[in-house]
C-alpha atoms as a PDB file:
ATOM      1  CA  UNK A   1     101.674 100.652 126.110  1.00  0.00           C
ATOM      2  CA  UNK A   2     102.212 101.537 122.725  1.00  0.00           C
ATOM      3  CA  UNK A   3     101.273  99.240 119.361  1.00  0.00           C
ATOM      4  CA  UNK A   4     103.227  99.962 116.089  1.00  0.00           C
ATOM      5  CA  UNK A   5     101.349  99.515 113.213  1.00  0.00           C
ATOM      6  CA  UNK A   6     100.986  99.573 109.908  1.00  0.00           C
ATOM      7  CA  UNK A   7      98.658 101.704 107.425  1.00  0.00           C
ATOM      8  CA  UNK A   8      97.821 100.119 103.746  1.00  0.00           C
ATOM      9  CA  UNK A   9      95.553 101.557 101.069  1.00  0.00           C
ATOM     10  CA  UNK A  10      92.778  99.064  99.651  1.00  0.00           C
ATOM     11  CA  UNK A  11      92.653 100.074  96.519  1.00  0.00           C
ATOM     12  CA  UNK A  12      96.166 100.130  95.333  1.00  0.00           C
ATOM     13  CA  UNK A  13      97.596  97.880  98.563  1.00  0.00           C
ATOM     14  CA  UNK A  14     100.259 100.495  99.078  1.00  0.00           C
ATOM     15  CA  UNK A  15     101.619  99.778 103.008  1.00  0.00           C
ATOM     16  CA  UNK A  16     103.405 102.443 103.262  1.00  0.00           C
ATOM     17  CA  UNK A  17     103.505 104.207 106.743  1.00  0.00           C
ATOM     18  CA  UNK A  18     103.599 103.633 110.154  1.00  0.00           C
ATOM     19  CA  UNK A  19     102.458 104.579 113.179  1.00  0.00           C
ATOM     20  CA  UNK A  20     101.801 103.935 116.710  1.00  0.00           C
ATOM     21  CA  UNK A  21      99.048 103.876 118.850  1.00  0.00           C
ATOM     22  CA  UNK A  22      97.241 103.334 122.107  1.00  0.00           C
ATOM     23  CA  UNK A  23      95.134  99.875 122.304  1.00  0.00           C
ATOM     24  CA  UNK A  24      93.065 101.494 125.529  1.00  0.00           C
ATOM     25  CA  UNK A  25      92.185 104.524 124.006  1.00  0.00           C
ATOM     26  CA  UNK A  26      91.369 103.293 120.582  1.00  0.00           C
ATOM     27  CA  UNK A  27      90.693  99.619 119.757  1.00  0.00           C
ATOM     28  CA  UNK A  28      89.008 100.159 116.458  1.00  0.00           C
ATOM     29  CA  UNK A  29      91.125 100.235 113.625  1.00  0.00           C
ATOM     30  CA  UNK A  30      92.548 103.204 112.864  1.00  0.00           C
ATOM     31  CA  UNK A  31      91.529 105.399 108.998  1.00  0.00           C
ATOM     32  CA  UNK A  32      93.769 108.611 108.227  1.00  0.00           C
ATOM     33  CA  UNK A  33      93.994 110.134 104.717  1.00  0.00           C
ATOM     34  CA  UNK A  34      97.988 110.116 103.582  1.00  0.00           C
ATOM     35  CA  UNK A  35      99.316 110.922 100.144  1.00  0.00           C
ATOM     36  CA  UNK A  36      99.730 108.071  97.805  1.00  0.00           C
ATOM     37  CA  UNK A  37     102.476 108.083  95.175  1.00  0.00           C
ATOM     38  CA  UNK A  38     101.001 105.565  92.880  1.00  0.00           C
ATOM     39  CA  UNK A  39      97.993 107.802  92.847  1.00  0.00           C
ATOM     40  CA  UNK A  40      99.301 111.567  93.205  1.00  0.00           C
ATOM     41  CA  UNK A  41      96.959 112.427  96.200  1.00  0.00           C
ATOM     42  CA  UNK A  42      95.492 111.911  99.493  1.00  0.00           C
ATOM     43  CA  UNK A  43      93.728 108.999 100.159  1.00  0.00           C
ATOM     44  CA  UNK A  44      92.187 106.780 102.760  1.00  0.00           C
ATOM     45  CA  UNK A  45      94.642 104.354 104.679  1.00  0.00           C
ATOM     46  CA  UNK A  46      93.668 101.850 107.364  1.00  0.00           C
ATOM     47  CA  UNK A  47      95.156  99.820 109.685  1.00  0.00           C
ATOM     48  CA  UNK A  48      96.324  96.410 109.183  1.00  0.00           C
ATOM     49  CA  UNK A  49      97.047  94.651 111.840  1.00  0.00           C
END
């Protein structure tokens, strides 16, 4: 039982990957540090919905 979902940065509210994960195993939201383009480096992107 896999979710698709999305991953947005706050600060410059890039959405700009996705991903997929396991509602058992992890119902908090999900925070992974991605490259923005707008920015030039890695930065913090959580999920939206």
């Amino acid at each position: 039982m896999w979710k698709t979902i999305i991953l947005a940065n706050a600060d410059t509210k890039e959405k700009l990957y996705l991903t997929s994960k396991n509602p058992k195993n992890t119902p908090h939201k999900i925070k992974l540090k991605k490259y923005s383009p707008k920015l030039k480096h890695r930065v913090w992107f959580t999920e939206i919905n």
